[in-house]
Protein backbone atom coordinates (compact mmCIF):
# COMPACT_ATOMS: atom_id res chain seq x y z
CA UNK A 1 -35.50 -3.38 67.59
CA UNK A 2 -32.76 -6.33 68.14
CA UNK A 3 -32.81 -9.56 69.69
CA UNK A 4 -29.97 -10.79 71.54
CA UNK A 5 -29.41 -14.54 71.57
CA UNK A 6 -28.45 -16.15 75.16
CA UNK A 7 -28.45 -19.58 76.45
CA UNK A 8 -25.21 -20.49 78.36
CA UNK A 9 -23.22 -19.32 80.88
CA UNK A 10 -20.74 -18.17 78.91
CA UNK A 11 -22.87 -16.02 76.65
CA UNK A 12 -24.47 -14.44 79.64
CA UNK A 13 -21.36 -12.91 81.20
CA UNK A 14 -19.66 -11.81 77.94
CA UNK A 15 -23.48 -10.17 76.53
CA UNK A 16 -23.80 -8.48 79.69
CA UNK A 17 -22.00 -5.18 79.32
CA UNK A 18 -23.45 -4.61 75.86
CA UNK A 19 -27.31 -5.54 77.55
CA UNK A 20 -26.19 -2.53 80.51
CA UNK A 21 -25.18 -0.20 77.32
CA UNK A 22 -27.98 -0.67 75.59
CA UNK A 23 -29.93 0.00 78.81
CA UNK A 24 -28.56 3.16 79.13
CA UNK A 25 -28.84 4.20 75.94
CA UNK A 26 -32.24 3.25 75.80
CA UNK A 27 -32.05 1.04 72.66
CA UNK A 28 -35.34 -1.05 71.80
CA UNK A 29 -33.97 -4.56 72.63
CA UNK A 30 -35.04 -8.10 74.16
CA UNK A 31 -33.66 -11.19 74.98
CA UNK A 32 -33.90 -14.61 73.69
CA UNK A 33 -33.13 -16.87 76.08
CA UNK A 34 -33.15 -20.35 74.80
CA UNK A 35 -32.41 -22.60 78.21
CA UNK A 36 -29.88 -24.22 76.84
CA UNK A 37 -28.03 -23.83 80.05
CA UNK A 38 -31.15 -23.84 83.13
CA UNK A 39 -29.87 -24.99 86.45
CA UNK A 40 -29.55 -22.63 88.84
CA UNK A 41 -25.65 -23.04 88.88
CA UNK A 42 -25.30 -22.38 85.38
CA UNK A 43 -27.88 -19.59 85.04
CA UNK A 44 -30.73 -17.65 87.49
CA UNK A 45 -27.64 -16.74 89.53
CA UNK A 46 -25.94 -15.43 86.86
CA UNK A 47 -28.87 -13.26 85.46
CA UNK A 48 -29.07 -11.76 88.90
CA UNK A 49 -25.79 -11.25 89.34
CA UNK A 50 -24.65 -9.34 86.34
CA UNK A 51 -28.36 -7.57 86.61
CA UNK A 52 -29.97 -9.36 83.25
CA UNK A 53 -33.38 -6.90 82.93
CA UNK A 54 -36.01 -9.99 83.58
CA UNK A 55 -38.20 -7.95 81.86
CA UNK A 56 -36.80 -8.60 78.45
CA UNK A 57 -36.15 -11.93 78.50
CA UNK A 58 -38.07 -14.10 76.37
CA UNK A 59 -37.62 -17.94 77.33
CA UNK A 60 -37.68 -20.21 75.23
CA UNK A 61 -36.99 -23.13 77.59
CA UNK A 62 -35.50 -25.82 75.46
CA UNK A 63 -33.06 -27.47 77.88
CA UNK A 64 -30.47 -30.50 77.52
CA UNK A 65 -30.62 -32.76 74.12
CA UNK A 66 -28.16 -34.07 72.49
CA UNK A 67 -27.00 -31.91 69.48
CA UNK A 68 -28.72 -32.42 67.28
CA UNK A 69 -32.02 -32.02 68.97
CA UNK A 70 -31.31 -29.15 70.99
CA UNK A 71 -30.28 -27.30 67.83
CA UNK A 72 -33.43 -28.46 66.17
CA UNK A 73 -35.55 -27.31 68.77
CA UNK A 74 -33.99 -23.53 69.22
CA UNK A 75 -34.50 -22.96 65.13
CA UNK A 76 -38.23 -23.94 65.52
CA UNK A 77 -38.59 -21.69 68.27
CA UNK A 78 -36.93 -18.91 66.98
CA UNK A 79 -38.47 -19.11 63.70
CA UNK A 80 -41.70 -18.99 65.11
CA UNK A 81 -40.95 -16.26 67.40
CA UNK A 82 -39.10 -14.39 64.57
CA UNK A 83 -42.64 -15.00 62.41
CA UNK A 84 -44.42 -12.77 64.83
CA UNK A 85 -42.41 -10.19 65.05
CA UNK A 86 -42.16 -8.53 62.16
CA UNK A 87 -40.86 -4.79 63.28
CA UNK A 88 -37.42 -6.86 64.07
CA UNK A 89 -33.92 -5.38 62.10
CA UNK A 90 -31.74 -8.02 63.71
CA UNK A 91 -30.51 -10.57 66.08
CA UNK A 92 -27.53 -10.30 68.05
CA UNK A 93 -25.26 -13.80 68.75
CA UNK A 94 -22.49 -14.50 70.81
CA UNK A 95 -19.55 -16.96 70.25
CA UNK A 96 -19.98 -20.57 69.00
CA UNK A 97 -22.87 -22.72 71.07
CA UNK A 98 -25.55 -24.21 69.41
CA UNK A 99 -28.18 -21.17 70.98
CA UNK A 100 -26.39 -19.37 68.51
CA UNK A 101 -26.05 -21.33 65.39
CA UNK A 102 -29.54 -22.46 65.79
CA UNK A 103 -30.63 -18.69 65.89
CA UNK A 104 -28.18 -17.76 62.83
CA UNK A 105 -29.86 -20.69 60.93
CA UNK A 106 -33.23 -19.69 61.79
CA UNK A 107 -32.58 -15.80 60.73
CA UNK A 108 -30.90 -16.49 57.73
CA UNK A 109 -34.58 -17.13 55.88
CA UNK A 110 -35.71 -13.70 57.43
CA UNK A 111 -34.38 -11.82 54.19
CA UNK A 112 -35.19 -8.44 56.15
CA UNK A 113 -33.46 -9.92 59.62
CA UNK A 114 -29.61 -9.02 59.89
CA UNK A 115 -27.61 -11.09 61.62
CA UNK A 116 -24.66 -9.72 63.78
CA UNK A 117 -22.09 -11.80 65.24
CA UNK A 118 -19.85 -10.77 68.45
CA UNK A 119 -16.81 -12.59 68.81
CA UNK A 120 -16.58 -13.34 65.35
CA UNK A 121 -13.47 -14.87 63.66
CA UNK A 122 -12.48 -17.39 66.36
CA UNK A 123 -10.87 -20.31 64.96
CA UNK A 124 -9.02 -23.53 66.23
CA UNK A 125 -8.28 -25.21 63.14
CA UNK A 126 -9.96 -28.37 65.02
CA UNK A 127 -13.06 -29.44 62.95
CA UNK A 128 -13.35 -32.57 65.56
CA UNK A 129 -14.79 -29.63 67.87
CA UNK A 130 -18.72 -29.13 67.73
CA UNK A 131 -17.82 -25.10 68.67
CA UNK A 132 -15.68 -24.99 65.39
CA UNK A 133 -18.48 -25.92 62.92
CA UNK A 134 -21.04 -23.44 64.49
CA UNK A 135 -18.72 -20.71 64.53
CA UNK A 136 -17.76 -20.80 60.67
CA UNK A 137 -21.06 -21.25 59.75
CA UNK A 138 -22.18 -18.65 61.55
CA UNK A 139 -19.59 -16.04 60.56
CA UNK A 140 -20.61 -17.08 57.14
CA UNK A 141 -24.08 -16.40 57.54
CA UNK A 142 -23.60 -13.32 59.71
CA UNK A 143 -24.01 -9.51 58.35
CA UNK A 144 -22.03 -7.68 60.39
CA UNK A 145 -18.64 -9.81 62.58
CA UNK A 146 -17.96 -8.09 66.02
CA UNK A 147 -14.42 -9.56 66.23
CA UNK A 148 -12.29 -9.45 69.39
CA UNK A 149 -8.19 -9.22 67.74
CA UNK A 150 -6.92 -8.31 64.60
CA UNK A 151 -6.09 -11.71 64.22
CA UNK A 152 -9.97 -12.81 64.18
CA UNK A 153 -10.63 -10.13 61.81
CA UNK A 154 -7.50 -11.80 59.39
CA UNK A 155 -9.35 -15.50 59.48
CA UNK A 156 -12.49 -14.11 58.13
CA UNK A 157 -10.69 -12.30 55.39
CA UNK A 158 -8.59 -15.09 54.52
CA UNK A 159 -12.16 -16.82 54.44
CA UNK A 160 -13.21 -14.60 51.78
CA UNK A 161 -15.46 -12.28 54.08
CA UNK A 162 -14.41 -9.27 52.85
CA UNK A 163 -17.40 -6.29 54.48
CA UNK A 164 -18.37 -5.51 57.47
CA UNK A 165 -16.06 -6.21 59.79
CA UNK A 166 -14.65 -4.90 63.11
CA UNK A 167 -11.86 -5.03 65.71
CA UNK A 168 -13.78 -4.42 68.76
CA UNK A 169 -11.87 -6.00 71.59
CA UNK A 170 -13.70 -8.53 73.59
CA UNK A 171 -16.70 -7.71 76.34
CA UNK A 172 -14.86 -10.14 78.80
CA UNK A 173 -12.80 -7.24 79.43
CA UNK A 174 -15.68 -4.75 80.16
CA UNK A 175 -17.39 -7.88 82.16
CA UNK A 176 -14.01 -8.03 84.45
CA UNK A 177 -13.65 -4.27 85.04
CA UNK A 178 -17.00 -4.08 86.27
CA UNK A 179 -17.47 -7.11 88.30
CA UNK A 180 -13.98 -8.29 90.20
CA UNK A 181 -14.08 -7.27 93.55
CA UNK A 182 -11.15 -7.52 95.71
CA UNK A 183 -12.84 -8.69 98.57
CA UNK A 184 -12.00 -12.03 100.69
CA UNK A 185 -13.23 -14.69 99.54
CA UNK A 186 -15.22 -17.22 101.97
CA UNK A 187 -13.31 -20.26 100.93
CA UNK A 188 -10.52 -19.48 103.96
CA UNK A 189 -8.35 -22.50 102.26
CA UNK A 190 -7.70 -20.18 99.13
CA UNK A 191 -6.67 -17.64 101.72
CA UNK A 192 -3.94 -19.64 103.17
CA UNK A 193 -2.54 -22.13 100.82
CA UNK A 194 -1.33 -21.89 97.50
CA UNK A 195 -3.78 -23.42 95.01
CA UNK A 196 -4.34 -24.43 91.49
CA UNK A 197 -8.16 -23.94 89.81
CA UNK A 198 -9.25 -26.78 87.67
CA UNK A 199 -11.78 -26.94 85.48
CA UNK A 200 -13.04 -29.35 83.04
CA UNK A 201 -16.01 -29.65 81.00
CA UNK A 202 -15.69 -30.04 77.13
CA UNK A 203 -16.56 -33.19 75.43
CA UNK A 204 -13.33 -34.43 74.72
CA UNK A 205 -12.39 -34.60 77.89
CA UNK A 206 -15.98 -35.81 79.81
CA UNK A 207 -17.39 -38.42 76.90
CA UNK A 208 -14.92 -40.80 78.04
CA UNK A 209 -14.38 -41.57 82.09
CA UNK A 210 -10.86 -42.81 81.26
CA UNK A 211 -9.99 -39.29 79.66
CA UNK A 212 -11.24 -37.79 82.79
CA UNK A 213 -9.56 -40.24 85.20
CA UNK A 214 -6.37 -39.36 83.85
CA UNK A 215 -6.46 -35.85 84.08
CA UNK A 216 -7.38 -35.97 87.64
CA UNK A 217 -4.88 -38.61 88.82
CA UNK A 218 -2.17 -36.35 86.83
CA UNK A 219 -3.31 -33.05 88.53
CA UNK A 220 -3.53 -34.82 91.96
CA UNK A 221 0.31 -36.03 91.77
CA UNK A 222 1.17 -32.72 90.44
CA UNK A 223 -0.50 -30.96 93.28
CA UNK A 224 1.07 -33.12 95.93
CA UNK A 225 4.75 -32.53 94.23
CA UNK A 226 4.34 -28.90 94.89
CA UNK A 227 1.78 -29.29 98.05
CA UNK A 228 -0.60 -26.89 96.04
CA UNK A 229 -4.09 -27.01 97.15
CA UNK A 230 -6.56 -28.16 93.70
CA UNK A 231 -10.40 -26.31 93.77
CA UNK A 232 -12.25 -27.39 90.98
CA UNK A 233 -15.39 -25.71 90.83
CA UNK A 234 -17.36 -28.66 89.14
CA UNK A 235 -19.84 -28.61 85.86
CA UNK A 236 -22.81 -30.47 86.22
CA UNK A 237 -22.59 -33.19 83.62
CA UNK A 238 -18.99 -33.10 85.05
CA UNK A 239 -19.85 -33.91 88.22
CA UNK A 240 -22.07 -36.58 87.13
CA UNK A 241 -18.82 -38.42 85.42
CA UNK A 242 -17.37 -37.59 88.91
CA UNK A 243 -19.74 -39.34 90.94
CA UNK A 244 -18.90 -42.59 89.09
CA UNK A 245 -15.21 -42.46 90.08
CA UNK A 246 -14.73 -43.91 93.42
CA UNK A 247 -11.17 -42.45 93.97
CA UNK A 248 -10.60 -40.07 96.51
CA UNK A 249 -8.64 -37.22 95.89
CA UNK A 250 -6.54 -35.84 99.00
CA UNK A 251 -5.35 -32.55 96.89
CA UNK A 252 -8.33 -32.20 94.89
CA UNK A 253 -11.54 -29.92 96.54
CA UNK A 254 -14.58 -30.02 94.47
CA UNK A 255 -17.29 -27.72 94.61
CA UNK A 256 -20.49 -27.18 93.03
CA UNK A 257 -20.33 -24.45 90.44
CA UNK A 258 -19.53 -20.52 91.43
CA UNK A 259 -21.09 -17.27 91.32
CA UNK A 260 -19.16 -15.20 88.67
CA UNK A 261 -17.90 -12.44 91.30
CA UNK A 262 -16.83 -15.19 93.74
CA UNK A 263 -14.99 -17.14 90.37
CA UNK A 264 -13.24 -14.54 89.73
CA UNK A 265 -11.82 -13.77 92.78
CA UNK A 266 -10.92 -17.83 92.76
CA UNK A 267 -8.49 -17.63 89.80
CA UNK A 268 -7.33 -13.97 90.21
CA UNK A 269 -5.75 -15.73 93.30
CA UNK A 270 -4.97 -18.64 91.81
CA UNK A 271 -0.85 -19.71 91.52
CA UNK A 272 -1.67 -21.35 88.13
CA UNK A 273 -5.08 -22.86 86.30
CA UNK A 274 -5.51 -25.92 84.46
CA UNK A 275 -8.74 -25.85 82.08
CA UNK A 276 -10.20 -26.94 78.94
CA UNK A 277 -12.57 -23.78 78.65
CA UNK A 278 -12.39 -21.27 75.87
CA UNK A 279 -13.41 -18.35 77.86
CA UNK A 280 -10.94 -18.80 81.35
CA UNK A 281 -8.49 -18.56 78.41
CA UNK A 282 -8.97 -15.07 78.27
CA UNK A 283 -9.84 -14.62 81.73
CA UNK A 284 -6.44 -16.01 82.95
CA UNK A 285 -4.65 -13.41 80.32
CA UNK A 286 -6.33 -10.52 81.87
CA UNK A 287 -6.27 -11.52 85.09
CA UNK A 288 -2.53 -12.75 84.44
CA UNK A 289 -2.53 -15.75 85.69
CA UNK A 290 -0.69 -18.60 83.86
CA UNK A 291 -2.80 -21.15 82.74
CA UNK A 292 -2.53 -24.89 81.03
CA UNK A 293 -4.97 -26.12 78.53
CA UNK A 294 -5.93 -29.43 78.21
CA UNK A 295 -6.87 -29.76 74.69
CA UNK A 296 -4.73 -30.16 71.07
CA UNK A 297 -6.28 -26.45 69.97
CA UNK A 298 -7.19 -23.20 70.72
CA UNK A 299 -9.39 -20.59 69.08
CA UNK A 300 -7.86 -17.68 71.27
CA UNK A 301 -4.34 -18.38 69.41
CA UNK A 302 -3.25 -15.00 71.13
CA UNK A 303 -3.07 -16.24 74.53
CA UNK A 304 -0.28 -18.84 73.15
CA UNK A 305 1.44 -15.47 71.26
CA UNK A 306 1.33 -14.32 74.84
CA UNK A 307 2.94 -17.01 76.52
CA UNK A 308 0.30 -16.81 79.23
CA UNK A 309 -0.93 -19.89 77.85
CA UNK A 310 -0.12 -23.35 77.13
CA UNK A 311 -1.65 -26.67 75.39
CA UNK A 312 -1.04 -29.76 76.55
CA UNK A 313 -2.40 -33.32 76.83
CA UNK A 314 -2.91 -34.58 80.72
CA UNK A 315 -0.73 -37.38 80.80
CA UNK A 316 1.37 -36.91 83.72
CA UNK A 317 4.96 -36.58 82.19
CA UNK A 318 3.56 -34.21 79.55
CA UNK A 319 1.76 -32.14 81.96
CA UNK A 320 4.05 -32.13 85.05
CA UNK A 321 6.86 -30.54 82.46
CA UNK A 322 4.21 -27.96 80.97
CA UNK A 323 3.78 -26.87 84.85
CA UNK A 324 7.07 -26.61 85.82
CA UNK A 325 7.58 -24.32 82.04
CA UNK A 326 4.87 -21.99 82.63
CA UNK A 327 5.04 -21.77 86.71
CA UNK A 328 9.33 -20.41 85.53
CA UNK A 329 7.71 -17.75 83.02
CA UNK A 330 7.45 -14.00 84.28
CA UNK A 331 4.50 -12.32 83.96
CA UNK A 332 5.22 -9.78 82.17
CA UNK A 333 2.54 -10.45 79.08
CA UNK A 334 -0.19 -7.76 78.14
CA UNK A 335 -3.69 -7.93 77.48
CA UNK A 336 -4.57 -8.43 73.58
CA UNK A 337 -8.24 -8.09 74.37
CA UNK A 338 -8.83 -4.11 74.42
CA UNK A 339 -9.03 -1.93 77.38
CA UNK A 340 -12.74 -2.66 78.45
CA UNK A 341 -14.68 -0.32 76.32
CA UNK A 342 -15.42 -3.10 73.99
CA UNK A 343 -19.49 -3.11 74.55
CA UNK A 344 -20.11 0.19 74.04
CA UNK A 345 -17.44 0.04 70.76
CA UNK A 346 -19.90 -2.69 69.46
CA UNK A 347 -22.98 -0.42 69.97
CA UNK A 348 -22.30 2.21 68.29
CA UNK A 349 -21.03 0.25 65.24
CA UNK A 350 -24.21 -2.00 65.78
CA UNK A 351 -26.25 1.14 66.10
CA UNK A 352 -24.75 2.83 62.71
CA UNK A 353 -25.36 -0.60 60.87
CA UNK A 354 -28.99 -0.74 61.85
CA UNK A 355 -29.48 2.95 60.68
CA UNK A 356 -27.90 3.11 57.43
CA UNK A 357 -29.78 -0.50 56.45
CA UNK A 358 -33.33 1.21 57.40
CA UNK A 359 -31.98 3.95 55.18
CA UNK A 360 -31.53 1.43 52.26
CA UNK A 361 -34.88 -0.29 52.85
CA UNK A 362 -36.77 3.15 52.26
């Protein structure tokens, strides 16, 4: 039996064609669901949207803290969950949020608990990012890295983690393929103007107001230069930064947080994004859309090999000339992300891995 390790958004879309293999396949499996995201927004919809068996969900229920705490609280949680379950050969994390540090750090004194790490290898270089420290140690402590590029898989060698690893392409690919629709969406704007998607969540650009002020002000002008309609399908802790700002934007429509289906119809459609997520990176590539980053680093250095993707800061000058760059290019990039077969790639190496340990433990 395996646990799989959820908490955010994120980690619920990208887990979920590996949690419909296993189904299938009938593999012995549950799910820990820590609650590190639990608004509606941010997660029931999700679960019943990409069909999450409620049945095998375990909640955990730890909710917002600040880092610290919230980490804290998963490892005791885990640990004592991992205590009573002793018929366990290993957990399953995704990516870099603390749900899945906390759960690496609570396996790691399980001596008979692998741990198995999908997405493994990202790296931005950027040790100011929180995501950055949990996903080195994590690769460190992990037993078998599910990585998503060649160029993952090089990082971890380079770190001196020589065994166990794999070039599996990324589930984001098998969670696109089976869940874009092509139907209208029932935002008629999208359907008549062009439009730019924003969004913005990551610390370095919502701990400060100012930082946040300036990016909208600078996507505002830059909508009105090119009379581009702005949706910006809004966090929550986002939106409570937002409410604080009395400015009103004329370009800018925000609305509460999307359905995945319904988001991905958004920026499939979309004339250009402007984010600061990890995971639209990859999104925009497959969906080839061009797309600016606000932020000084990327993890998915691929997209920027692509030219599909560029980094900027969101002072106007900077920004405006990063549009007008990107908005020229052709699109004429590929997909470095596999071909959407990249859960059931991981099970079977996840499968093999789990039978030749029980092998060794006889």
């Amino acid at each position: 039996m395996i646990s799989i390790v959820l908490g955010t958004r994120p980690e619920i879309i990208k887990l979920s064609p590996l949690i419909t293999v296993l189904k299938k396949k009938n593999y012995n499996f549950n799910i820990l669901h820590t609650g590190q995201h639990y608004s509606n927004s941010l997660n029931d919809i999700f679960l019943k949207q990409l069909q999450i068996p409620k049945n095998k969900i375990v909640n955990l229920n730890v909710g917002s803290h600040s880092h610290a705490k919230q980490t804290a609280i998963i490892i005791e949680k885990i640990e004592n969950f991992l205590k009573k379950n002793k018929k366990l050969k290993a957990i399953l994390v995704y990516g870099d949020t603390n749900s899945a540090f906390a759960a690496t750090i609570a396996a790691c004194k399980f001596y008979h608990i692998k741990i198995i790490h999908l997405e493994a290898g990202l790296r931005s270089f950027d040790k100011l990012m929180p995501e950055e420290i949990n996903r080195r140690l994590i690769d460190h402590a992990s037993d078998l890295l599910l990585c998503p590029t060649q160029i993952s898989k090089k990082y971890l060698i380079n770190e001196g983690i020589k065994k166990n690893i794999f070039v599996t392409g990324n589930t984001i690919v098998d969670a696109i393929k089976n869940n874009l629709q092509n139907n209208n969406l029932n935002f008629k704007p999208l359907t008549l103007n062009k439009y730019i998607t924003l969004t913005i969540h990551r610390e370095e650009n919502t701990l400060d107001i100012s930082q946040l002020k300036k990016i909208l002000n600078s996507v505002e002008k830059i909508a009105t230069e090119l009379n581009y309609e702005v949706f910006f399908p809004c966090h929550p802790k986002t939106k409570k930064l937002l409410n604080k700002i009395k400015k009103k934007y004329l370009k800018i429509n925000i609305i509460n947080p999307l359905d995945y289906i319904s988001f991905l119809n958004v920026i499939k459609k979309s004339n250009l994004i402007i984010s600061d997520s990890g995971g639209i990176q990859e999104e925009a590539c497959i969906l080839r859309v061009p797309l600016i980053t606000i932020r000084k680093s990327t993890e998915r250095p691929e997209t920027l090999i692509m030219k599909c993707n560029l980094l900027s800061n969101p002072d106007y000058k900077e920004l405006k000339k990063n549009v007008a760059k990107i908005l020229k290019q052709k699109i004429n990039w590929s997909n470095p992300y596999g071909k959407g077969n990249s859960a059931l790639l991981s099970y079977k190496i996840i499968k093999k891995f789990i039978e030749k340990n029980e092998q060794k433990s006889y």
